[in-house]
Protein backbone atom coordinates (compact mmCIF):
# COMPACT_ATOMS: atom_id res chain seq x y z
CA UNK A 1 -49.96 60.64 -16.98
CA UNK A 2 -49.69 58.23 -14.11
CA UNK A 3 -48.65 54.81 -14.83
CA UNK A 4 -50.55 51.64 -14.24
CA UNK A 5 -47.53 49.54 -12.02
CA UNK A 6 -49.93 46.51 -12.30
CA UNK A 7 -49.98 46.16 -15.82
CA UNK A 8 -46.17 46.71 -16.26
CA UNK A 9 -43.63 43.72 -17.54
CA UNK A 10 -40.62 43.96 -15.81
CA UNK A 11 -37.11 44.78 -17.89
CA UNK A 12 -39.01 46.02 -20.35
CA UNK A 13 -40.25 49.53 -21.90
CA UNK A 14 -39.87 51.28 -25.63
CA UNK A 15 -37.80 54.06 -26.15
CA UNK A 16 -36.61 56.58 -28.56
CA UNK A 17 -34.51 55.74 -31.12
CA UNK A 18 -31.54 57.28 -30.63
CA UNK A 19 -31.33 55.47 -27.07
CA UNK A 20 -27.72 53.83 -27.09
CA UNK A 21 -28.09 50.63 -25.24
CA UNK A 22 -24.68 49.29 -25.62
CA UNK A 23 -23.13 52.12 -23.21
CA UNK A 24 -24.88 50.05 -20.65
CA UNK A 25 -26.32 53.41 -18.87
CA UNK A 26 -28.42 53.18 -15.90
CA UNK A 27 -31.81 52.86 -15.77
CA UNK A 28 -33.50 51.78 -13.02
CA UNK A 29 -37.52 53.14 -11.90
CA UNK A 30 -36.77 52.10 -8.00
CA UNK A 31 -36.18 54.16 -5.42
CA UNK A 32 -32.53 53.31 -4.34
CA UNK A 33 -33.31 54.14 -0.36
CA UNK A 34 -32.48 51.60 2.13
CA UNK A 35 -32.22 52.06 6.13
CA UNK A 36 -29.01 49.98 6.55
CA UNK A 37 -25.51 49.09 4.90
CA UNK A 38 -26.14 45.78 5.80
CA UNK A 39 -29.19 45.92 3.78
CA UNK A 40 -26.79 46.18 0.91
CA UNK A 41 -25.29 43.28 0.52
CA UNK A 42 -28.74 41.07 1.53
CA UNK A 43 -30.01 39.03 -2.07
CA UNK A 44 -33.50 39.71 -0.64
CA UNK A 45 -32.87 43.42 -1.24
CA UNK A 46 -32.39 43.18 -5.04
CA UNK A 47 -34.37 39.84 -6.21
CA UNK A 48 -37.56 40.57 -7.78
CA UNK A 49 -40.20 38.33 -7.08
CA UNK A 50 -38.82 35.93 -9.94
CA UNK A 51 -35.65 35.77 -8.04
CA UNK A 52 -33.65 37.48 -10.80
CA UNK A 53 -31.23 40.35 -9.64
CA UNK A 54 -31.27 43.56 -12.07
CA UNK A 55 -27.77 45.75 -11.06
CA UNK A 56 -25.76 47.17 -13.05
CA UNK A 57 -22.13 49.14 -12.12
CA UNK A 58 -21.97 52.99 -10.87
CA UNK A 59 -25.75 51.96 -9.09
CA UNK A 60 -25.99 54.66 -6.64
CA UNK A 61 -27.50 53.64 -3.47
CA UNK A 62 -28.68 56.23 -0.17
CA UNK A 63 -28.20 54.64 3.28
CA UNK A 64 -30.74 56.51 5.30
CA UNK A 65 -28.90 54.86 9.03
CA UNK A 66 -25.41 54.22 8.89
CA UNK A 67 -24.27 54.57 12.57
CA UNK A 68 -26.74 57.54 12.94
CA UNK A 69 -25.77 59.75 9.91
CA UNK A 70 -27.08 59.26 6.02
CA UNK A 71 -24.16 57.94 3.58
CA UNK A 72 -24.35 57.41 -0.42
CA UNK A 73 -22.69 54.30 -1.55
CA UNK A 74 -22.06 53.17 -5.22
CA UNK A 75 -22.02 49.76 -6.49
CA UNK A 76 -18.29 48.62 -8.20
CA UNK A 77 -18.95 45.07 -8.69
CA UNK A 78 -22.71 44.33 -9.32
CA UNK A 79 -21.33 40.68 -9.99
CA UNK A 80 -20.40 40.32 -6.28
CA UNK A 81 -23.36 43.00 -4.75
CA UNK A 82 -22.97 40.96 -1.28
CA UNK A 83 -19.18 41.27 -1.15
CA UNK A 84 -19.18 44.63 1.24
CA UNK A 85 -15.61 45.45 -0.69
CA UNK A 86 -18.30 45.57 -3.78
CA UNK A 87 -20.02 48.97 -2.51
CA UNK A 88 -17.96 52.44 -2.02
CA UNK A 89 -18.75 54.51 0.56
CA UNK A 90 -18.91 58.11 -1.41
CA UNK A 91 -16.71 60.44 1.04
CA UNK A 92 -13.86 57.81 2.19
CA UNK A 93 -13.01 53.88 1.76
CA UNK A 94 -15.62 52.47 4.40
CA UNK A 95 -16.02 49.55 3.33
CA UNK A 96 -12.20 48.05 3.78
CA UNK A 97 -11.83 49.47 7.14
CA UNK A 98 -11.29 46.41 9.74
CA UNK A 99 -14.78 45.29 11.31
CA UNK A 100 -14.48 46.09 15.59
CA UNK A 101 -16.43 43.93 17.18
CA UNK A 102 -17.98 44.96 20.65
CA UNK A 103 -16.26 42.63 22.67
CA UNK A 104 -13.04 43.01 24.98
CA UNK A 105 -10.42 40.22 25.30
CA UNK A 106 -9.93 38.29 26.98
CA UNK A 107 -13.53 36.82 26.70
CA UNK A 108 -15.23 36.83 30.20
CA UNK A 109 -18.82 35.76 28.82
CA UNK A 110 -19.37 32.93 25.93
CA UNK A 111 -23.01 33.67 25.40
CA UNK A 112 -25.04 36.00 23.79
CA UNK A 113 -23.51 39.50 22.73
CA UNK A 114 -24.10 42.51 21.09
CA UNK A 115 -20.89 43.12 18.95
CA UNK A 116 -22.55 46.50 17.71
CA UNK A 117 -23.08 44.59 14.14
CA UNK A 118 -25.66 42.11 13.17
CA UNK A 119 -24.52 38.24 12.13
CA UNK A 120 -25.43 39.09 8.52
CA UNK A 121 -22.47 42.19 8.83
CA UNK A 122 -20.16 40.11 10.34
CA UNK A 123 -20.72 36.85 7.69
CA UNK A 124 -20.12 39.73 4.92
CA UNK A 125 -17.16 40.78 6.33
CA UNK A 126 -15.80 37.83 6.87
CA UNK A 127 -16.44 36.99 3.16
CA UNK A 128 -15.31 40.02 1.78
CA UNK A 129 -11.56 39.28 3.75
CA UNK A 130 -12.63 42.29 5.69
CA UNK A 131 -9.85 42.84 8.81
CA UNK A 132 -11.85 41.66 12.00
CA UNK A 133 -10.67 43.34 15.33
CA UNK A 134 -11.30 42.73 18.95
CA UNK A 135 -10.19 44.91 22.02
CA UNK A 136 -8.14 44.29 24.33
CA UNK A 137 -7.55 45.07 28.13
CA UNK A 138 -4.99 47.81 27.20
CA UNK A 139 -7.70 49.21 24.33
CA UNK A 140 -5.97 48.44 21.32
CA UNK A 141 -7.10 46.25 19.26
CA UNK A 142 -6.34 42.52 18.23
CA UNK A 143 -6.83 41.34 14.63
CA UNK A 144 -7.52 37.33 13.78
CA UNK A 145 -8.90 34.93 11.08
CA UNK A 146 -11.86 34.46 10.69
CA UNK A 147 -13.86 31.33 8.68
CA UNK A 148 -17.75 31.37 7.17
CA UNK A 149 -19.05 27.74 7.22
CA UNK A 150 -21.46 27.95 4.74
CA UNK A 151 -23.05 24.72 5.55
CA UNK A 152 -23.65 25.34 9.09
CA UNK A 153 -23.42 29.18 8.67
CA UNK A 154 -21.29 29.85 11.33
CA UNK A 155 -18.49 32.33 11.75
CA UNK A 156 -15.35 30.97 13.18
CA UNK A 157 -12.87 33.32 14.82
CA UNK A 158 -9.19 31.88 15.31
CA UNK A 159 -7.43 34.00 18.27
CA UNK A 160 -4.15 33.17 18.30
CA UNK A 161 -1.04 35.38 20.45
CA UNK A 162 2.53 34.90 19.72
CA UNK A 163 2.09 31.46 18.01
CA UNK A 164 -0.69 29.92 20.45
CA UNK A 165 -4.00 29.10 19.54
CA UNK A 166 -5.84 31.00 22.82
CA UNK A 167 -8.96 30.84 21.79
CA UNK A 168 -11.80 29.47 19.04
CA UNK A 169 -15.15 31.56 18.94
CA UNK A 170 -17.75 30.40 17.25
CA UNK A 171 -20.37 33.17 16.50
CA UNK A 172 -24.09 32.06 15.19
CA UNK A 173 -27.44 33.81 14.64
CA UNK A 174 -29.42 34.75 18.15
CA UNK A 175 -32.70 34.50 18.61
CA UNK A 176 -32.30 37.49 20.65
CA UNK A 177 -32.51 41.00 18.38
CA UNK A 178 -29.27 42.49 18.03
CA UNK A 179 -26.66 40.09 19.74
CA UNK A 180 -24.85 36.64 18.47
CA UNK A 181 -24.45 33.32 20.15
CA UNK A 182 -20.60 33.48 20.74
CA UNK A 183 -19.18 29.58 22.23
CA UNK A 184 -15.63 29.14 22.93
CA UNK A 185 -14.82 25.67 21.52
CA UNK A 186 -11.30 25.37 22.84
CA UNK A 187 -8.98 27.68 24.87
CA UNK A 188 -4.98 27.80 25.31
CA UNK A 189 -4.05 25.42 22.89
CA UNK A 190 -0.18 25.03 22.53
CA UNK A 191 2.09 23.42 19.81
CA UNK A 192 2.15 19.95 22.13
CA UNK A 193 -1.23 20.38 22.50
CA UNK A 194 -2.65 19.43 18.72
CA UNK A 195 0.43 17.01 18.38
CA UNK A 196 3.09 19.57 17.16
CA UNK A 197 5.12 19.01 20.17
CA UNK A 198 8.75 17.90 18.41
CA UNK A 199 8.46 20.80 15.26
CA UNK A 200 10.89 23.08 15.78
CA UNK A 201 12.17 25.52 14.03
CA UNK A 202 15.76 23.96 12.61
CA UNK A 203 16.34 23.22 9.30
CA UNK A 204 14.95 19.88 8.20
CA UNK A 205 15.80 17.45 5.51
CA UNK A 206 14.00 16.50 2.96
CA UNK A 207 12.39 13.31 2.07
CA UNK A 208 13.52 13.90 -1.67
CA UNK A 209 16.72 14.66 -0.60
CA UNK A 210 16.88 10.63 1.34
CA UNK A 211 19.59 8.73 -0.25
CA UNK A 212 20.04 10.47 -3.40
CA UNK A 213 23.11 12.20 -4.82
CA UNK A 214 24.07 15.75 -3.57
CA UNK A 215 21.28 14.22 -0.07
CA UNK A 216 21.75 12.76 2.74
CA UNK A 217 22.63 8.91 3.58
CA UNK A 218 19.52 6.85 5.59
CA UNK A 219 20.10 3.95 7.85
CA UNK A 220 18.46 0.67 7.56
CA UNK A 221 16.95 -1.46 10.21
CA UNK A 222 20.47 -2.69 11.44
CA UNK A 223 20.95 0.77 11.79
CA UNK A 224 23.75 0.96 9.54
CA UNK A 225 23.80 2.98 6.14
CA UNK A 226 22.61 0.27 3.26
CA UNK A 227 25.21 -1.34 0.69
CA UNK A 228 23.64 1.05 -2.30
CA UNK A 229 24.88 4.47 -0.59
CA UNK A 230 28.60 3.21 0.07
CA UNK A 231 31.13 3.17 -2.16
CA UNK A 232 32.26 -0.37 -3.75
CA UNK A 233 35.28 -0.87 -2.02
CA UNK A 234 33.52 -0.06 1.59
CA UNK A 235 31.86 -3.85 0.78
CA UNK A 236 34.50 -5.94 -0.61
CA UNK A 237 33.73 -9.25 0.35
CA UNK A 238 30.49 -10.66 -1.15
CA UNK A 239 29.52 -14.03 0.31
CA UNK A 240 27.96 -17.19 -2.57
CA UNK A 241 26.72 -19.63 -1.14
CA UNK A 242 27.90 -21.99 -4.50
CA UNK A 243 29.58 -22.32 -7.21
CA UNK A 244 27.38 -24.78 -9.75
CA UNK A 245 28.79 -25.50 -13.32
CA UNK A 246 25.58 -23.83 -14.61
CA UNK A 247 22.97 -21.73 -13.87
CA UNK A 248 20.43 -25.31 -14.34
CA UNK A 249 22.35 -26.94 -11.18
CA UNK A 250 20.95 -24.01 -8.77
CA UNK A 251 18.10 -25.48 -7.22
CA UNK A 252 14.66 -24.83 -7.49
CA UNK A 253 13.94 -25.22 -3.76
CA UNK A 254 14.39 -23.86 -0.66
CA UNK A 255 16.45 -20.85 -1.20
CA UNK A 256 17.11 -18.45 0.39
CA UNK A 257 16.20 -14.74 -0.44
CA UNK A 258 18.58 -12.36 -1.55
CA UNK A 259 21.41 -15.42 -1.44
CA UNK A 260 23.88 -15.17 -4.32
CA UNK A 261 25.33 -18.01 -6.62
CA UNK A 262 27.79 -18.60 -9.66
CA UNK A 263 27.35 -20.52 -12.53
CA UNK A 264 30.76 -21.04 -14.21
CA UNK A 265 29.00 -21.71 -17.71
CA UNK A 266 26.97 -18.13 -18.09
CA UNK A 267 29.66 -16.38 -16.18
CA UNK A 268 26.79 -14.62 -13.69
CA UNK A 269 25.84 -14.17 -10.19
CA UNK A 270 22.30 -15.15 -9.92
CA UNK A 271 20.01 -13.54 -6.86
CA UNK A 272 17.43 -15.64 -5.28
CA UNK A 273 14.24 -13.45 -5.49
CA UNK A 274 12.01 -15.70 -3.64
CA UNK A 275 12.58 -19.61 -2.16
CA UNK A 276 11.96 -21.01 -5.61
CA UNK A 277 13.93 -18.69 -8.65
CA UNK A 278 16.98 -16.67 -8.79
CA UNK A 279 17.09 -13.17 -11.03
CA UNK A 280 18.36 -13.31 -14.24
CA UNK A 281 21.88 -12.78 -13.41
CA UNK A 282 24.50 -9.80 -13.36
CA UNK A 283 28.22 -9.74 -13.97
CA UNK A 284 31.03 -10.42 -11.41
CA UNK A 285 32.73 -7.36 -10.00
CA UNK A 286 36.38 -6.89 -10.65
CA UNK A 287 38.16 -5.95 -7.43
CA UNK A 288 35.54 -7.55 -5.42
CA UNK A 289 36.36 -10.85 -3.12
CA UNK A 290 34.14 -13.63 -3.18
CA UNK A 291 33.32 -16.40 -0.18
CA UNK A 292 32.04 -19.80 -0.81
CA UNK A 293 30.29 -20.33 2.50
CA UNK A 294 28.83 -23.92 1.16
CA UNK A 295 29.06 -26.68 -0.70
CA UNK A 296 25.60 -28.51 -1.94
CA UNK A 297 25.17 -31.55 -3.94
CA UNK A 298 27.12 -30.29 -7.76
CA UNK A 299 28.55 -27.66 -6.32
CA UNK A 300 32.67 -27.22 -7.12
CA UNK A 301 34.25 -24.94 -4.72
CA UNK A 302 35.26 -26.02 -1.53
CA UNK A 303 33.46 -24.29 1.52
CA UNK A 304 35.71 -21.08 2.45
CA UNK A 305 37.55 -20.86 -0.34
CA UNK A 306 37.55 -17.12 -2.14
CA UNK A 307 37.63 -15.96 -5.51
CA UNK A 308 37.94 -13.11 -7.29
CA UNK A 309 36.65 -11.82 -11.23
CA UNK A 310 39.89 -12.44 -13.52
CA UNK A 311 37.29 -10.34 -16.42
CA UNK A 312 36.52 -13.63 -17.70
CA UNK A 313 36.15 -16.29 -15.22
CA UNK A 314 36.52 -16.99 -11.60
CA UNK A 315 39.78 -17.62 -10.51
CA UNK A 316 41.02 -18.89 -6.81
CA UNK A 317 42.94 -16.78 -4.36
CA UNK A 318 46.05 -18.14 -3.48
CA UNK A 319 46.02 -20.96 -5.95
CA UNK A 320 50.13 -21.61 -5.76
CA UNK A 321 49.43 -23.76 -3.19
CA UNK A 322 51.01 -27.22 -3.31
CA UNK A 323 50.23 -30.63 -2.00
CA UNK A 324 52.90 -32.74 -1.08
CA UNK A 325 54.90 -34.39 2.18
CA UNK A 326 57.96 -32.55 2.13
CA UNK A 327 58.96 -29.02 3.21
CA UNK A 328 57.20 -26.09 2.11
CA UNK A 329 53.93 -28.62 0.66
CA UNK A 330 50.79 -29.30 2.35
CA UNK A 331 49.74 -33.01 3.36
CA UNK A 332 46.98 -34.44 1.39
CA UNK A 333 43.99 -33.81 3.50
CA UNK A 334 42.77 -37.60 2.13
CA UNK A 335 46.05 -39.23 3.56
CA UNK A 336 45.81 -36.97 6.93
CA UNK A 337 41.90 -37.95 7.75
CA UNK A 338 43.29 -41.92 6.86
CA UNK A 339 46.02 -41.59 9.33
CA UNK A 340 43.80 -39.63 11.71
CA UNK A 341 41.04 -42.47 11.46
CA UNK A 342 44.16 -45.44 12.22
CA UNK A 343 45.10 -43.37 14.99
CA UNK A 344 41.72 -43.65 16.51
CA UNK A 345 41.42 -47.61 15.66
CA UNK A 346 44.26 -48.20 17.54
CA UNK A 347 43.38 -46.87 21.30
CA UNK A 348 42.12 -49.97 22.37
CA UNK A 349 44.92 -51.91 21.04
CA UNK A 350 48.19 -50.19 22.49
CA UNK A 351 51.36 -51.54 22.51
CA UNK A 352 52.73 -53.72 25.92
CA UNK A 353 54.79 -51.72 28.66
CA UNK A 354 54.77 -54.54 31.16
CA UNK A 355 54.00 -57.94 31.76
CA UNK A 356 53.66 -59.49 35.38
CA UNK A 357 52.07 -62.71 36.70
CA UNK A 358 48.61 -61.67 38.11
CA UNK A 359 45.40 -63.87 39.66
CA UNK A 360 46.97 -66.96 41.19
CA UNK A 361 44.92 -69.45 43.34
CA UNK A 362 44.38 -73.33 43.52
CA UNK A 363 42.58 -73.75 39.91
CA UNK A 364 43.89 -71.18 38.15
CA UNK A 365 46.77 -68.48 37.15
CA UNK A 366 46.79 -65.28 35.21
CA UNK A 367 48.85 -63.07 33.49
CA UNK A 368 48.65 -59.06 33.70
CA UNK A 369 49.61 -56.96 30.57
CA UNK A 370 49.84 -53.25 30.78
CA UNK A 371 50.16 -51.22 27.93
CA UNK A 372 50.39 -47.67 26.92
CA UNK A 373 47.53 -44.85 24.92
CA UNK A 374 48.62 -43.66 21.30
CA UNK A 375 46.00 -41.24 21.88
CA UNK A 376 47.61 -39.60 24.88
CA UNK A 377 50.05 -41.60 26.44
CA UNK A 378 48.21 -42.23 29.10
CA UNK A 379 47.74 -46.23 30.79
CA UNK A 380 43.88 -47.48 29.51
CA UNK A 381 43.91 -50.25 32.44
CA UNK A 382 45.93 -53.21 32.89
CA UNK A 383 44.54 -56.66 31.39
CA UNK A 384 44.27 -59.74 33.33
CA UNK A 385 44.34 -62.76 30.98
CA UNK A 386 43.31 -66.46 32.96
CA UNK A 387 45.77 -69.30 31.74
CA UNK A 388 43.45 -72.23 31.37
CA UNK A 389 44.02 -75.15 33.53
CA UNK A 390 45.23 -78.61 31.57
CA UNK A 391 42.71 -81.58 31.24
CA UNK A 392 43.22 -84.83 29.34
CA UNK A 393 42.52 -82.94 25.82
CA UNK A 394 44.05 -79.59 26.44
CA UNK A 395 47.06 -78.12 27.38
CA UNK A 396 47.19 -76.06 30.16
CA UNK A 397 48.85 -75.25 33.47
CA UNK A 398 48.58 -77.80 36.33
CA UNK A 399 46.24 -77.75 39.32
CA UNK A 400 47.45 -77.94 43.12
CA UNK A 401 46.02 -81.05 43.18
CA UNK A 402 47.35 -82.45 40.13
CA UNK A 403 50.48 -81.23 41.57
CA UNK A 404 50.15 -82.90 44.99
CA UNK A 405 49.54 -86.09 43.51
CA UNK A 406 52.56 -85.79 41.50
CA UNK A 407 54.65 -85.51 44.72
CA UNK A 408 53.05 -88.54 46.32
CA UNK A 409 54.60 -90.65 43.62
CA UNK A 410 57.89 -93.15 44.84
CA UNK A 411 61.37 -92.20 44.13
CA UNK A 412 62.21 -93.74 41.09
CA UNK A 413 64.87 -96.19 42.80
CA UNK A 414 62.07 -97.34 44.68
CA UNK A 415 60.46 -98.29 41.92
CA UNK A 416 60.63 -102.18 40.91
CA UNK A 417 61.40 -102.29 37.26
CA UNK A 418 61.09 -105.77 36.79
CA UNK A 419 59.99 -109.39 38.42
CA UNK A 420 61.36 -112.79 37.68
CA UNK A 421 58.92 -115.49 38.44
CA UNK A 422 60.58 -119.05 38.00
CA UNK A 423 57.93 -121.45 37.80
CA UNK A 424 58.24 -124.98 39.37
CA UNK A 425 57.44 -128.27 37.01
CA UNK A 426 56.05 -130.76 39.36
């Protein structure tokens, strides 16, 4: 009796009994006849007008057209039906041979070809991992990755000989029956050309091995290898800039980063971690030589003096020395900068070498002084001092003219020294 197909609900039908569902057999009232291989894989083959797909595994499937000759292929994976690799060929393993496309490389023409397989063959292929193979000059053949962009659906083709990127191919859909766009996107591309130009093939180091134990040793910006990597006695000298009594006399302004101080009281080097604050402090090294290169306001080591860790306190190097003013003592530094400061007091007032009668004239006479340089022993200038000439309240030396008037005066036995007058009574 025929059966009404209109009037049928599809997936489902009663049966016997003794029908044993759960060995999954096959059942399946449509012709499996298709005209392609290609056709295989296509969702529009097996959707029902629902869009549902209905396969099940060991489907067996005729291919009425495959290159001219009817095949039989059987589904493997109905979970992956498009995958090509999915569907076996009954007579050999068809479907992971390599894909040939009809073209010969080197490409001579970047538009439309007919690759002897439709876009929807070659997207499948390319999705399934399939081997894709071109021909070359000498006829062998040339294999490459290949890329689906599902977004754009394109098919991207990487050709690439001996290392060099040669050639990119983009293949889309043509408008034209039975051939595919094919652009070339970019051609003899070399390591220098997409910035690869310095990789080479020597063994390169690490960025985890950088500094670390059982590495390698990195420079810093002074192009030397940092403090950290050498060993302690490579640095022995460590500058402070101070000594205070305590950590509170460091001040609170203007330092300088990374500059390192003492404070006698908490026995620690304090780092300054920014112009304002210092760390909180770490213990002297022992073997290590400390320079005081300063000496603020509290501070109570002399500028270039060194010290070194004792284990408990900071102790001077070469602190035998003794002060004194005999042999084998130094001189007070108070009493030399004293005699040093006399010394200098006394250039303008040098002892007399010479004196010598110097300006004479009518009015006036002077005397010349010449002296000698405690500085240098050299003569600062002679001095001309002007003996002032005597008047009526001052002593002083005597004019010519005074002196010419003198020797006008009578002899003195010309002189009468006394007169008799005898006076006459009338």
């Amino acid at each position: 009796m025929a059966t009404d197909k209109s009037i049928r609900i599809p997936g489902q039908a009663t049966y016997a009994s003794n029908f044993e569902v759960a060995k999954q057999a096959l059942l399946d009232a449509r012709e499996m006849i298709l005209t392609t291989a290609a056709d295989l894989v296509k969702p529009q083959t097996w959707e029902d007008e629902d869009g549902n797909v209905w396969l099940a595994k060991g489907l067996k499937v005729a291919v009425m057209n495959n290159g001219g000759t009817p095949d039989l292929y059987i589904l493997k994976d109905p979970d992956n039906y498009t995958d090509p690799n999915s569907w076996h060929k009954v007579g050999d393993n068809e479907g992971m041979k390599p894909l040939v496309l009809n073209m010969v490389y080197p490409i001579e023409s970047t538009s439309e070809h007919d690759l002897g397989v439709s876009f929807e063959e070659l997207k499948a292929a390319v999705r399934s991992d399939r081997t894709i193979w071109l021909r070359n000059e000498e006829d062998s053949f040339l294999s490459y990755s290949a890329l689906v962009d599902e977004d754009t659906s394109e098919v991207s083709l990487h050709i690439a000989i001996k290392g060099t990127l040669h050639y990119l191919l983009v293949f889309t859909s043509s408008t034209q029956e039975g051939k595919v766009d094919v652009e070339v996107i970019r051609e003899d591309y070399d390591k220098s050309g997409i910035g690869l130009g310095n990789v080479t093939n020597d063994a390169q180091v690490k960025r985890s091995e950088m500094g670390k134990a059982n590495g390698v040793a990195t420079l810093g910006a002074d192009g030397k290898v940092p403090t950290a990597q050498l060993p302690s006695y490579v640095d022995d000298v460590i500058d402070l800039v101070a000594i205070y009594p305590a950590k509170a006399n460091i001040p609170t302004t203007g330092l300088t980063v990374g500059a390192k101080y003492f404070a006698t009281s908490e026995k620690k080097i304090y780092t300054a971690t920014s112009t304002t604050a210092v760390d909180g402090g770490a213990d002297p090294e022992t073997g290590k030589i400390y320079v005081v290169t300063s000496k603020p306001a509290n501070a109570t080591a002399d500028v270039n003096t060194t010290w070194r860790w004792s284990g408990t306190a900071m102790a001077p190097v070469g602190s035998s020395l003794v002060l004194g003013t005999v042999t084998g003592t130094a001189f007070d530094g108070g009493k030399g900068q004293a005699l040093q400061t006399w010394k200098e007091s006394v250039v303008n007032n040098a002892p007399l070498t010479g004196v010598k009668l110097g300006s004479v004239s009518a009015t006036q006479l002077g005397i010349n002084f010449t002296r000698v340089s405690l500085q240098n022993g050299s003569n600062p200038g002679d001095t001309n001092v002007i003996l002032p000439t005597a008047t009526t309240s001052q002593a002083g030396v005597m004019t010519a003219a005074d002196k010419a008037k003198v020797d006008a005066l009578p002899a003195s036995s010309d002189i009468v020294t006394s007169v008799v007058l005898e006076v006459e009574t009338i």
